[in-house]
Protein backbone atom coordinates (compact mmCIF):
# COMPACT_ATOMS: atom_id res chain seq x y z
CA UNK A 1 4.12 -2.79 29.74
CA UNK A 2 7.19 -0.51 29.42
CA UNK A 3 6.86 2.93 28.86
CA UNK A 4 10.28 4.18 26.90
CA UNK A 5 10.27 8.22 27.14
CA UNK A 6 10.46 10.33 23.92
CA UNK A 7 13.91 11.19 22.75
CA UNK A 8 15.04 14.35 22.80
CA UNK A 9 15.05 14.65 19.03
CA UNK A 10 11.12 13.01 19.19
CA UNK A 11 10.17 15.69 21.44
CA UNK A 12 11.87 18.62 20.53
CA UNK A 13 11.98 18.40 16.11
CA UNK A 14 10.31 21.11 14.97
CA UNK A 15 7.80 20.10 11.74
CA UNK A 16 9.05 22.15 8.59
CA UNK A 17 6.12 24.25 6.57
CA UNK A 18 4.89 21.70 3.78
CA UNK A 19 6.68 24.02 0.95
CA UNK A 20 10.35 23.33 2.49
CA UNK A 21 10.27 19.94 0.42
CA UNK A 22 11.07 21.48 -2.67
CA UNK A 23 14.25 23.61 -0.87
CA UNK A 24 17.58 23.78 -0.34
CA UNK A 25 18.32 21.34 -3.41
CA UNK A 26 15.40 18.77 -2.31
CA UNK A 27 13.00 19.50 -5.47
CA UNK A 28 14.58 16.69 -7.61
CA UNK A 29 13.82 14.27 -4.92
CA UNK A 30 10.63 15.34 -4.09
CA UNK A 31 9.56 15.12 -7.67
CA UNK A 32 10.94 11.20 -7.89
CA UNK A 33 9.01 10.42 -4.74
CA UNK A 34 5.87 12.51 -5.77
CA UNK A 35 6.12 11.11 -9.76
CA UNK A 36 6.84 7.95 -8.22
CA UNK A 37 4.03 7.34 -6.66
CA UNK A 38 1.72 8.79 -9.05
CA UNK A 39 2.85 6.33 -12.24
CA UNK A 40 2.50 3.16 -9.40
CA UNK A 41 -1.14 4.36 -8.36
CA UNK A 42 -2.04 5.20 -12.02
CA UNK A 43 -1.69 1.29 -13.01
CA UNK A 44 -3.13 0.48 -9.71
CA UNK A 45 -6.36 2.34 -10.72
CA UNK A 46 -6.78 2.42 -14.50
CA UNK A 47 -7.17 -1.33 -15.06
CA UNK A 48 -10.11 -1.84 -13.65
CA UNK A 49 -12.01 0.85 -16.34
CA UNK A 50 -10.14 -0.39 -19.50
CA UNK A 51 -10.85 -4.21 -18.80
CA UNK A 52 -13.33 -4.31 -20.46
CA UNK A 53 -12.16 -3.37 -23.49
CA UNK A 54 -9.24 -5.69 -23.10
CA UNK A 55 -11.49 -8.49 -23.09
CA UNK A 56 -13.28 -7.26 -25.51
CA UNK A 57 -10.22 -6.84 -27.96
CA UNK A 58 -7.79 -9.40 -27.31
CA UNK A 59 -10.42 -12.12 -25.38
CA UNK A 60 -9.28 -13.73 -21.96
CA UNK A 61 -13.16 -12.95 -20.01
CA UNK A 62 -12.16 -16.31 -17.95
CA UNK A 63 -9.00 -13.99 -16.57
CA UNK A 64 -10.76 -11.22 -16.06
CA UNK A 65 -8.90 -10.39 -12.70
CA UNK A 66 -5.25 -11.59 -13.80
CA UNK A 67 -3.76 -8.40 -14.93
CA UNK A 68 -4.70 -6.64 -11.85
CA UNK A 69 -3.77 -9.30 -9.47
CA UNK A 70 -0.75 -10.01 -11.38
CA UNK A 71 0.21 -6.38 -10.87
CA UNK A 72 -0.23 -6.23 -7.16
CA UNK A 73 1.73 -9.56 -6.47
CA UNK A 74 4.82 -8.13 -8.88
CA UNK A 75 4.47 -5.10 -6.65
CA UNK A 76 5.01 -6.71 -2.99
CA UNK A 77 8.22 -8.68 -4.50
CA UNK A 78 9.46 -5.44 -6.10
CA UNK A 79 8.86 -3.15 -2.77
CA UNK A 80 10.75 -6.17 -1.11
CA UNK A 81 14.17 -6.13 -3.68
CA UNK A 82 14.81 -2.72 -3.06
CA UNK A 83 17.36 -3.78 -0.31
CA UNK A 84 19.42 -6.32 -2.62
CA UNK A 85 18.99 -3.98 -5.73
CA UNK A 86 20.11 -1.24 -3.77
CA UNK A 87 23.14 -2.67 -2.50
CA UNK A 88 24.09 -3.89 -5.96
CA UNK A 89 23.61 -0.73 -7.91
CA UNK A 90 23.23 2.31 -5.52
CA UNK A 91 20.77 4.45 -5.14
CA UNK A 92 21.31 6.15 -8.60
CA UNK A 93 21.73 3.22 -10.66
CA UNK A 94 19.27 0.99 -8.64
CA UNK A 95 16.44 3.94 -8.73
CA UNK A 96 16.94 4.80 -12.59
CA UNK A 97 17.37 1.22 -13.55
CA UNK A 98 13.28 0.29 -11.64
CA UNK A 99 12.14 3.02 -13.83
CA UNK A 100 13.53 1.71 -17.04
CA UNK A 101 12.13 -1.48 -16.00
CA UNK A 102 8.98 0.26 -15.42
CA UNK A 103 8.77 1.72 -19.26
CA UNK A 104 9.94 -2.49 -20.80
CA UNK A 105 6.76 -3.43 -18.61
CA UNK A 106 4.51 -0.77 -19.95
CA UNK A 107 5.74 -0.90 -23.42
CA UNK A 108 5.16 -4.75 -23.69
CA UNK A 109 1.68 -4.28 -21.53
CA UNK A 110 0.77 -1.76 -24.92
CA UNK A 111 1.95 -4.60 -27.15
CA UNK A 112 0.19 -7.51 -25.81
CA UNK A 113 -1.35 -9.23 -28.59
CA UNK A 114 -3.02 -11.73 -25.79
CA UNK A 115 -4.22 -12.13 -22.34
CA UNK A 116 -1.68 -14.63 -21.56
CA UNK A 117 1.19 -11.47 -22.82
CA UNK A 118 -0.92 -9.01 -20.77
CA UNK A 119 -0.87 -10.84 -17.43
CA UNK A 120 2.89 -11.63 -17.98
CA UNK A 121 3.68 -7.55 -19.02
CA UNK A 122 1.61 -6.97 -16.09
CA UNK A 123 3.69 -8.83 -13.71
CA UNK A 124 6.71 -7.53 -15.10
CA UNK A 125 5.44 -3.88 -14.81
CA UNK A 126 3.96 -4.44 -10.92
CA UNK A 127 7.65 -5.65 -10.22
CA UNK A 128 9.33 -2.66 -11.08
CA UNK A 129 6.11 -0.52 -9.61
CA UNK A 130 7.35 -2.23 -6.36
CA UNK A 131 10.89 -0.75 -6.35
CA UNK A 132 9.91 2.21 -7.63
CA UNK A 133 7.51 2.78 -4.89
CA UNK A 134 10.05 1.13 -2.19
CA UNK A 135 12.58 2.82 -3.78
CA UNK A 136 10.32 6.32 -2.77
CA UNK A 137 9.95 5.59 0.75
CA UNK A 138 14.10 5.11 0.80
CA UNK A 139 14.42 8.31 -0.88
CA UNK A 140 12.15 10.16 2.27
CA UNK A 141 13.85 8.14 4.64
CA UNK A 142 17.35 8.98 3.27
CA UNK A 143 17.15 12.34 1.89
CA UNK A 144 14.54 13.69 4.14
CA UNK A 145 15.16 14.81 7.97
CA UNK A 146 13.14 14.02 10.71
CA UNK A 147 11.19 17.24 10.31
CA UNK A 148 11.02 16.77 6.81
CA UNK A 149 9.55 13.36 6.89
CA UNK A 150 5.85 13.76 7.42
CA UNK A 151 5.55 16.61 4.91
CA UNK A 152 6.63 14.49 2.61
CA UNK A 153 4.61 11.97 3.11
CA UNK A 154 1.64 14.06 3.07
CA UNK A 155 2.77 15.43 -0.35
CA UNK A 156 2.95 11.47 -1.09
CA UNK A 157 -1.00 10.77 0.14
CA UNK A 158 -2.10 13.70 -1.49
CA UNK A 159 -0.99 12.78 -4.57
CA UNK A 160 -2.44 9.01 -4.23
CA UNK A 161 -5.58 11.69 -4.03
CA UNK A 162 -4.85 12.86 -7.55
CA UNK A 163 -4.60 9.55 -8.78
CA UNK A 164 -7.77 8.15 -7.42
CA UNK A 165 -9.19 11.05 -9.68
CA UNK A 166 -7.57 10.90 -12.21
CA UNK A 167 -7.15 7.04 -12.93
CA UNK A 168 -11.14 6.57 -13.87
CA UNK A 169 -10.76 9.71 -16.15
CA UNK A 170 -7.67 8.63 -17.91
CA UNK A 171 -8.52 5.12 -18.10
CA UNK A 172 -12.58 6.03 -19.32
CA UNK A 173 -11.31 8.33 -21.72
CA UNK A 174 -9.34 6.26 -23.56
CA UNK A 175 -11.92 3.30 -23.25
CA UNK A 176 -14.15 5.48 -24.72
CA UNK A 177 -12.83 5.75 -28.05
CA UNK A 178 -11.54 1.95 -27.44
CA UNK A 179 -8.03 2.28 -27.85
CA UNK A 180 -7.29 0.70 -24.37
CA UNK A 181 -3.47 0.39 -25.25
CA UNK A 182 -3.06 4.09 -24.66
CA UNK A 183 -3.42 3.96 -21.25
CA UNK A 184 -0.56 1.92 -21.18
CA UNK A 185 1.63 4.60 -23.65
CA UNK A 186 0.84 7.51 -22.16
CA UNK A 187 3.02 6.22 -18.95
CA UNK A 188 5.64 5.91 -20.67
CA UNK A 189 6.75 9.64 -20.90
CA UNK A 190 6.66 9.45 -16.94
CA UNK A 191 8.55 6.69 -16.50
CA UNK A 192 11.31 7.65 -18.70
CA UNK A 193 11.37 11.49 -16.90
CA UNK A 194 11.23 9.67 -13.46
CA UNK A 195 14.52 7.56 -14.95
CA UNK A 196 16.05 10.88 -15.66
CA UNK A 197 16.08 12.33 -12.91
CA UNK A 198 17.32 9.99 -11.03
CA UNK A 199 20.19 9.58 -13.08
CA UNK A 200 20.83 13.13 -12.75
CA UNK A 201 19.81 13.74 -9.14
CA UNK A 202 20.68 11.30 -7.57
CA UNK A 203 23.45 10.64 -5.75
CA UNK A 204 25.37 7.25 -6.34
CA UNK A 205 24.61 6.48 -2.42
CA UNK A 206 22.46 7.87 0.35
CA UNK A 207 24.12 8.89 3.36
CA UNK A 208 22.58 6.42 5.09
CA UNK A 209 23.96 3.51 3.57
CA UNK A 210 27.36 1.82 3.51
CA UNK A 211 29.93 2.67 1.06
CA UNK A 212 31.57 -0.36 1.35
CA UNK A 213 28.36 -2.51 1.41
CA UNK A 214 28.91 -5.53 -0.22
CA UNK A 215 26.45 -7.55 -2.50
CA UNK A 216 25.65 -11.24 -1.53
CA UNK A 217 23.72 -13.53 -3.57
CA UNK A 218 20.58 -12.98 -4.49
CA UNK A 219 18.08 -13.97 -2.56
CA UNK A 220 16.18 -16.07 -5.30
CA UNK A 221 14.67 -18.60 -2.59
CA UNK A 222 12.96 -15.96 -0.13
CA UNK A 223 11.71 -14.30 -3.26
CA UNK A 224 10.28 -17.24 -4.27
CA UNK A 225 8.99 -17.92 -1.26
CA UNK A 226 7.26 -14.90 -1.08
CA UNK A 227 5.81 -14.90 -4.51
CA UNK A 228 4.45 -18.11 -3.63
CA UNK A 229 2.47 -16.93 -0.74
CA UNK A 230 1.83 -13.85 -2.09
CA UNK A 231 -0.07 -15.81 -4.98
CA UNK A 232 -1.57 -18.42 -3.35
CA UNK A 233 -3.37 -15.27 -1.13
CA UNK A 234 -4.01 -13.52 -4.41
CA UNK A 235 -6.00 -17.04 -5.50
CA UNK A 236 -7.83 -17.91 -2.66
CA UNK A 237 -9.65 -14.98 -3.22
CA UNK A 238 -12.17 -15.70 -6.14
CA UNK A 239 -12.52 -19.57 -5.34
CA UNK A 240 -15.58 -20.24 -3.95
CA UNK A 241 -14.63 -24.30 -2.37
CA UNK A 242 -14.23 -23.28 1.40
CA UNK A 243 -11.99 -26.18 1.53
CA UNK A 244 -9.91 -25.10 -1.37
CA UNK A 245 -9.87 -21.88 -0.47
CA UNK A 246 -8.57 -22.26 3.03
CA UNK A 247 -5.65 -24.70 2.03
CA UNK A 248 -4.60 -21.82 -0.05
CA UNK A 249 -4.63 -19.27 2.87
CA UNK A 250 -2.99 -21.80 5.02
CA UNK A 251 -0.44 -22.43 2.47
CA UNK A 252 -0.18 -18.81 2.17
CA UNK A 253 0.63 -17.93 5.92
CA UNK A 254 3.05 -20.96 5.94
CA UNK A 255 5.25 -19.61 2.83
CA UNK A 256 4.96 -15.90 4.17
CA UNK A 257 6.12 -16.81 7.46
CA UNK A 258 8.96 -19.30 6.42
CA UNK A 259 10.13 -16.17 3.92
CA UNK A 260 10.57 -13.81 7.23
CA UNK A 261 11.97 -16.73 9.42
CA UNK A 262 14.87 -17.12 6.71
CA UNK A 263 15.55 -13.56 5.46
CA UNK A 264 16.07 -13.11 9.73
CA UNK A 265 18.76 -15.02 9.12
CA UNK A 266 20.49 -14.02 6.26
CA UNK A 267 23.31 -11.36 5.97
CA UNK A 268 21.62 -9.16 2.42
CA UNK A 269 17.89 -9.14 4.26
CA UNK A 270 14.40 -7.90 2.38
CA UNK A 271 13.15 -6.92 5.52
CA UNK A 272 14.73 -5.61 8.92
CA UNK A 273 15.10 -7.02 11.57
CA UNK A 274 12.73 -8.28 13.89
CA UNK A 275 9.86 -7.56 10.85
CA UNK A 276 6.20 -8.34 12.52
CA UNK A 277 7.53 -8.47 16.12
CA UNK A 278 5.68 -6.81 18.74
CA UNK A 279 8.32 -6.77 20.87
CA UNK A 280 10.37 -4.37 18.37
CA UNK A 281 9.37 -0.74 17.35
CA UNK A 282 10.06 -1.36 13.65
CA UNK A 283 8.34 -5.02 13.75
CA UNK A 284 5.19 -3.26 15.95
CA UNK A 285 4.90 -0.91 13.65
CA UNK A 286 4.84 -3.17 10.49
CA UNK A 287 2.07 -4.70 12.39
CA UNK A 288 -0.33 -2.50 12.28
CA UNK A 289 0.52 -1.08 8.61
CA UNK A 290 -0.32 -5.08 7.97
CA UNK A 291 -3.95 -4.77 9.94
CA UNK A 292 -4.55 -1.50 8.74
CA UNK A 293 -4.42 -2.49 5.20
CA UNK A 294 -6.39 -5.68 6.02
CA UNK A 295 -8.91 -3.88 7.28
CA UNK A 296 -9.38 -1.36 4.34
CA UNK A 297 -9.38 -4.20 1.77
CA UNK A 298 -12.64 -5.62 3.90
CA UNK A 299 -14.23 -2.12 3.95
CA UNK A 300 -13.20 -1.15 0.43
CA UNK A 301 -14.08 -4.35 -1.68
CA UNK A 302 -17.49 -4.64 -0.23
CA UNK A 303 -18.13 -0.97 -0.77
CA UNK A 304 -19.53 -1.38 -4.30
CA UNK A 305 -21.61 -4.42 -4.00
CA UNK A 306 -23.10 -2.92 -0.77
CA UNK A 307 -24.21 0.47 -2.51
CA UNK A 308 -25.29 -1.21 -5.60
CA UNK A 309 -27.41 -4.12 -4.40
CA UNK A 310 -28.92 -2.60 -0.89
CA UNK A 311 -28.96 0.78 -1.50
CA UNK A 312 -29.64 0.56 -5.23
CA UNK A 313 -27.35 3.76 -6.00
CA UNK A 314 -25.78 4.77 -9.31
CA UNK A 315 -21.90 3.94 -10.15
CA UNK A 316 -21.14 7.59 -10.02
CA UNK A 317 -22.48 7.99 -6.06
CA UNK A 318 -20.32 4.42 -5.64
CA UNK A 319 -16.97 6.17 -6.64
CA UNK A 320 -18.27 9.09 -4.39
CA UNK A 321 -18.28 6.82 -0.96
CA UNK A 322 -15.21 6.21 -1.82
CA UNK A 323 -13.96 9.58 -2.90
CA UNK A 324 -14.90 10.30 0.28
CA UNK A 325 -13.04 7.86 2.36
CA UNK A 326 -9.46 9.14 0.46
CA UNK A 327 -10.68 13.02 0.95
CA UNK A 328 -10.85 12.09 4.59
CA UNK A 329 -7.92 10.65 4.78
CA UNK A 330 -6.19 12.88 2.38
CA UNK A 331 -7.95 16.05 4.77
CA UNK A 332 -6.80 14.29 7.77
CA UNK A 333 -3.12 13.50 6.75
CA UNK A 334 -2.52 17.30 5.51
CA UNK A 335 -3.99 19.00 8.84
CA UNK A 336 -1.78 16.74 11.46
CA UNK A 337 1.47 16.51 9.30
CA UNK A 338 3.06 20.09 10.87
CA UNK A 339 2.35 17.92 14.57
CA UNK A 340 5.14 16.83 17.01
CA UNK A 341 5.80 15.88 20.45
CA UNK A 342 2.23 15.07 22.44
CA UNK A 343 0.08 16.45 19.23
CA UNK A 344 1.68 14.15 17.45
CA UNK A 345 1.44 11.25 19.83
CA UNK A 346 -2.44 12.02 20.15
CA UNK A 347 -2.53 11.71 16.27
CA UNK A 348 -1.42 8.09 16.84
CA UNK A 349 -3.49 7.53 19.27
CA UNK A 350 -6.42 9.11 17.92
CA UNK A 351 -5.99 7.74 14.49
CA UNK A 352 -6.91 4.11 14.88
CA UNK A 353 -10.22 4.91 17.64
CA UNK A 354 -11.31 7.48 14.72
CA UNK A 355 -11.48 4.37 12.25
CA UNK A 356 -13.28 2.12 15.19
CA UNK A 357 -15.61 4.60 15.46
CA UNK A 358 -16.23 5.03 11.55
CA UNK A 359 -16.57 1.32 10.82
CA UNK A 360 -18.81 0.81 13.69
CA UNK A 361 -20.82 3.70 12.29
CA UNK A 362 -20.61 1.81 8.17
CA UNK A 363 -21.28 -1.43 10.09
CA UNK A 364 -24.37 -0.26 11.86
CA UNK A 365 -25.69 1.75 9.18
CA UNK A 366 -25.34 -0.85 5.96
CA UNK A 367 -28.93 -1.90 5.51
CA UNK A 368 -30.36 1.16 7.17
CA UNK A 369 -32.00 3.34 4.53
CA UNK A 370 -29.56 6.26 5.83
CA UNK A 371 -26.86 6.55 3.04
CA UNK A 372 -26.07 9.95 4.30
CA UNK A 373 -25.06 9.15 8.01
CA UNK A 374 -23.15 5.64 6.19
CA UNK A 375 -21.00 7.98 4.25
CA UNK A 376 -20.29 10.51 7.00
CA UNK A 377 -19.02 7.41 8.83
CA UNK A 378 -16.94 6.43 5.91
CA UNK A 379 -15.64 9.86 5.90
CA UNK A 380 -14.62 9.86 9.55
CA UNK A 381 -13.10 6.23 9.04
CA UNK A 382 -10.98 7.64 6.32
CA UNK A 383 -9.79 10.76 8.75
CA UNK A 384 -8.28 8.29 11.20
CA UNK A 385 -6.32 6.39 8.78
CA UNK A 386 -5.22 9.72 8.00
CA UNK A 387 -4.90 11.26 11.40
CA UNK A 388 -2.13 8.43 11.99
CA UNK A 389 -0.85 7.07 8.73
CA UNK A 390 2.40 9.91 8.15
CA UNK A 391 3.52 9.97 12.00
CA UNK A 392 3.49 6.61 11.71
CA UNK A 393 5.49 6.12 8.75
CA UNK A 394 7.73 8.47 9.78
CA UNK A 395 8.28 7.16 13.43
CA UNK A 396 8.75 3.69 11.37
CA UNK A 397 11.87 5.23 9.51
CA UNK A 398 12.94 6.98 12.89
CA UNK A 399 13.33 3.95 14.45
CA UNK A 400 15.37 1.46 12.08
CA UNK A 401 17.96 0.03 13.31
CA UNK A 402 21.66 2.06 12.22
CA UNK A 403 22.09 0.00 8.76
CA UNK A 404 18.43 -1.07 7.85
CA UNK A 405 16.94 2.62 7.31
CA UNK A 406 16.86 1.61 3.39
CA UNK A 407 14.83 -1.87 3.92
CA UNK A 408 12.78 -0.35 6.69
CA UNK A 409 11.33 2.44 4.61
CA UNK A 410 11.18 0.29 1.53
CA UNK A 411 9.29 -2.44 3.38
CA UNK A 412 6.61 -0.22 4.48
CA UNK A 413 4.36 -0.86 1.03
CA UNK A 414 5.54 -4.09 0.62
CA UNK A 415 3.85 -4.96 4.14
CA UNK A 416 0.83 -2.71 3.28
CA UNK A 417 0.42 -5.02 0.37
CA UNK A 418 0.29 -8.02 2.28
CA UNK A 419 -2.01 -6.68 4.54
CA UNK A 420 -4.62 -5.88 1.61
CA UNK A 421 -3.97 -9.56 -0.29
CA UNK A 422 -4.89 -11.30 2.86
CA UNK A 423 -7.76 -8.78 3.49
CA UNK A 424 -8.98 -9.52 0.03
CA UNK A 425 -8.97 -13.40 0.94
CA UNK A 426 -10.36 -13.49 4.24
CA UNK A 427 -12.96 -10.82 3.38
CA UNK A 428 -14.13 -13.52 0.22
CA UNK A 429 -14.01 -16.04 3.30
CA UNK A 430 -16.24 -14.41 5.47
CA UNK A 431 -18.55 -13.26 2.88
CA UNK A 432 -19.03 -16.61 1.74
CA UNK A 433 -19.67 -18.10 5.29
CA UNK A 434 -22.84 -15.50 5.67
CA UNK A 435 -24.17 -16.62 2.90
CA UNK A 436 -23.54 -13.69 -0.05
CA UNK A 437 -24.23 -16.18 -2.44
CA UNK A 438 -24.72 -15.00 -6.22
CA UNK A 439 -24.29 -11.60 -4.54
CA UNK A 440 -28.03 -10.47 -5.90
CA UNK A 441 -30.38 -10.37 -3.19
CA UNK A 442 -30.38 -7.07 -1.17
CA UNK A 443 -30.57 -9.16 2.12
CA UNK A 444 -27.93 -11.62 1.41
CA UNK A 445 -25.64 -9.30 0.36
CA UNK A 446 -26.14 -6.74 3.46
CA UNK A 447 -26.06 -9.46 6.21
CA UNK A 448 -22.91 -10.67 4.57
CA UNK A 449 -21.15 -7.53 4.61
CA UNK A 450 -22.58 -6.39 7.74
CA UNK A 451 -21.02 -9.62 9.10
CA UNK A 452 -17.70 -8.84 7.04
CA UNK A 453 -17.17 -4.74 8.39
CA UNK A 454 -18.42 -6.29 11.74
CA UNK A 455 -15.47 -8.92 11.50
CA UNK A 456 -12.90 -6.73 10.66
CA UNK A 457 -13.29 -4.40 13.55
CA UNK A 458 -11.10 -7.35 15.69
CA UNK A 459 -8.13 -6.71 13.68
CA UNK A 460 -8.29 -2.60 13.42
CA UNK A 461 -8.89 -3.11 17.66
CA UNK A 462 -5.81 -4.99 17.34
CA UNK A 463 -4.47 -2.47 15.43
CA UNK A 464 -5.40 0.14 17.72
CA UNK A 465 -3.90 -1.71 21.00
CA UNK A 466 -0.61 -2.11 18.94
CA UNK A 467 -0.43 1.90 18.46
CA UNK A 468 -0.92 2.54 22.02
CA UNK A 469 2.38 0.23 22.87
CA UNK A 470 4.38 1.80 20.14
CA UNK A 471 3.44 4.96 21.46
CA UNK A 472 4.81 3.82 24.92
CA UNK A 473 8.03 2.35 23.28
CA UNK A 474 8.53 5.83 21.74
CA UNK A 475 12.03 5.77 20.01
CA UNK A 476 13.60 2.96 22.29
CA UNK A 477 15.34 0.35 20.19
CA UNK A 478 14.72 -2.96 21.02
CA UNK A 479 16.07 -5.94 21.01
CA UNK A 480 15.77 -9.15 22.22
């Protein structure tokens, strides 16, 4: 294996103090990304309290799941048109325009006199979530230097922190007095400030990009290639016909991987080049974003069920666990974002044998009456996707190719995405082969997820041999 030596920028940028994001003129744009990513986690989170009251207004029980998943897949296309959006509009335009798309979603969310309306809104409003949130990481990437970068991002996780206590409240409250369409309106505001001030703010063009770039045709076919993966992922996951359900994730992996094999090719690409290689920096990385978030869909889904059924604890000690997982991680990300050089190296390293060593500790522990040593093993799982998420986003931007800095950083959630639809799907698999069945019986249900956290510690050691080779590679380009 070929060790490429640090750069001299790698090894010698100093980290800026977290509060140098909001100077010299950079407050407006760390406000989009920060704003941005609060409205895209917001819609992520409050769905799941106000469904019921959707149902219970407007019907739809049978689709119970729709609006949520119809979100996420609208999401991974939208991340992924950031590059052709971009390139048509500008930065300005392009950023302004997502968030006005963002409010027609919302607005027609509110409205939806039906399910069927709802799921379509929904889709609608995950697409322009997705280039809002792509759109974010092109702003760091773009606007941010090098020793900017992983402040940023922590400012970024920390406020995905917010919003994971916040969306419950916001969504319960308005449950509570069952007007469930306010949850929807009171985004609105946001979106139309985020559109602001990116009119105003932004400049027409990063520096990074082209001015002469030149728009080709759309790429309608990859996009619906990818929607069609994307989907048949999303539905494999609550069918319980093995056979059914593994034609779908076959089908899935087949439309996924023709989508990358012909946006290689083309000229206006949704992802850069060499995306998923190992043999490229950019594609490594991608990689292991893709297996991390796999992994955390298996650990996170089961989390619930597991608490509820085995260890027969209340919902409020549920959303604690998992509290605790994102105040790792958020703990984590804040105390290693000033690191550089061979402190920040170790963070990479250290990051993904910090998660083995937590899941091994959740997987051990599940049907052990010790709920206190299972959650401090949750809690050190979430400090090594923390110790190694930033560095590794912003060694990801670092090393795009001269050209693809925009599609890099924008196809860093659309790849996450992926990683946690096909985590949701193979997770259901698993479960189902140890026998979860109706998910009731305390034994059933621990052996199956016992067998499922077990399971998912091949990809995260995957994961973790990945990091040490990108480590090695440093900020060598590649190519073959």
């Amino acid at each position: 294996m070929t060790e490429y030596p640090p750069t001299a920028a790698e090894a010698t940028t100093p980290k800026a103090a977290l509060a140098d994001v909001f100077r010299d003129g950079r407050r407006p744009y760390a406000v989009l990304v920060i704003l941005g990513v609060a409205i895209h986690a917001l819609n992520l989170l409050v769905i799941s309290i106000i469904m019921p009251t959707i149902v219970a207004d407007i019907g739809g029980a049978a689709y119970y799941t729709w609006p949520s998943m119809a979100y996420t897949i609208g999401s991974i296309i939208g991340a992924a048109c950031v590059g052709p959006v971009w390139v048509a509009l500008g930065a300005r335009k392009g950023y302004a325009a997502s968030a006005v798309a963002f409010v027609v979603g919302t607005t027609a969310s509110a409205l939806a006199p039906d399910i069927a309306s709802l799921i379509a809104a929904r889709a609608a409003q995950g697409l322009a979530g997705g280039l809002i949130i792509g759109g974010g990481m092109a702003l760091v990437s773009g606007l941010f230097d090098t020793g900017l970068r992983t402040r940023m991002l922590a400012m970024y996780q920390g406020t995905w922190m917010v919003a994971q206590l916040l969306g419950p409240v916001i969504g319960g409250a308005f449950a509570e007095v069952g007007w469930w369409r306010g949850s929807f309106w009171s985004m609105v505001p946001l979106a139309l400030c985020l559109a602001a001030v990116a009119w105003f703010k932004l400049p027409d063009r990063l520096d990074s990009e082209a001015a002469d770039e030149i728009a080709g045709a759309f790429p309608f076919m990859r996009l619906a290639l990818l929607t069609g993966g994307v989907f048949c992922i999303a539905a494999a996951g609550p069918i319980d016909d093995m056979v059914v359900r593994g034609a779908l994730v076959i089908a899935a992996i087949g439309l996924v991987w023709l989508t990358f094999r012909l946006d290689g090719k083309a000229d206006n690409r949704l992802y850069p080049s060499h995306a998923m290689s190992v043999h490229s920096p950019v594609g490594l990385a991608l990689c292991i974003m893709f297996l991390i978030g796999l992994v955390q869909t298996s650990v996170n889904l089961f989390l619930p069920l597991l608490l509820q059924i085995v260890h027969g604890v209340t919902p409020l000690l549920i959303s604690f666990v998992g509290i605790v997982i994102t105040l790792g991680w958020t703990v984590a990300t804040f105390a290693v974002s000033g690191w550089s050089g061979a402190r920040e190296r170790f963070a990479l390293w250290v990051g993904p044998l910090f998660m083995i060593a937590g899941l091994i500790g959740m997987t051990l522990t599940a049907q052990l009456p010790a709920l206190a040593v299972f959650t401090l093993a949750a809690f050190v799982m979430g400090l090594g996707v923390g110790a190694h998420n930033v560095h590794l986003l912003a060694r990801t931007m670092m090393a795009a190719l001269k050209g693809e800095e925009r599609i890099t950083a924008s196809a860093i959630p659309s790849i996450r995405s992926l990683g946690i639809a096909f985590g949701a799907a193979l997770a259901g698999m698993l479960s189902t082969i140890a026998g979860l069945g109706d998910a009731t019986e305390p034994i059933a249900v621990g052996n199956a997820v016992t067998f499922v956290y077990g399971a998912a510690l091949l990809p995260l050691g995957l994961a973790a041999i990945f990091m040490i080779r990108l480590v090695r590679m440093g900020r060598g380009t590649y190519s073959r």
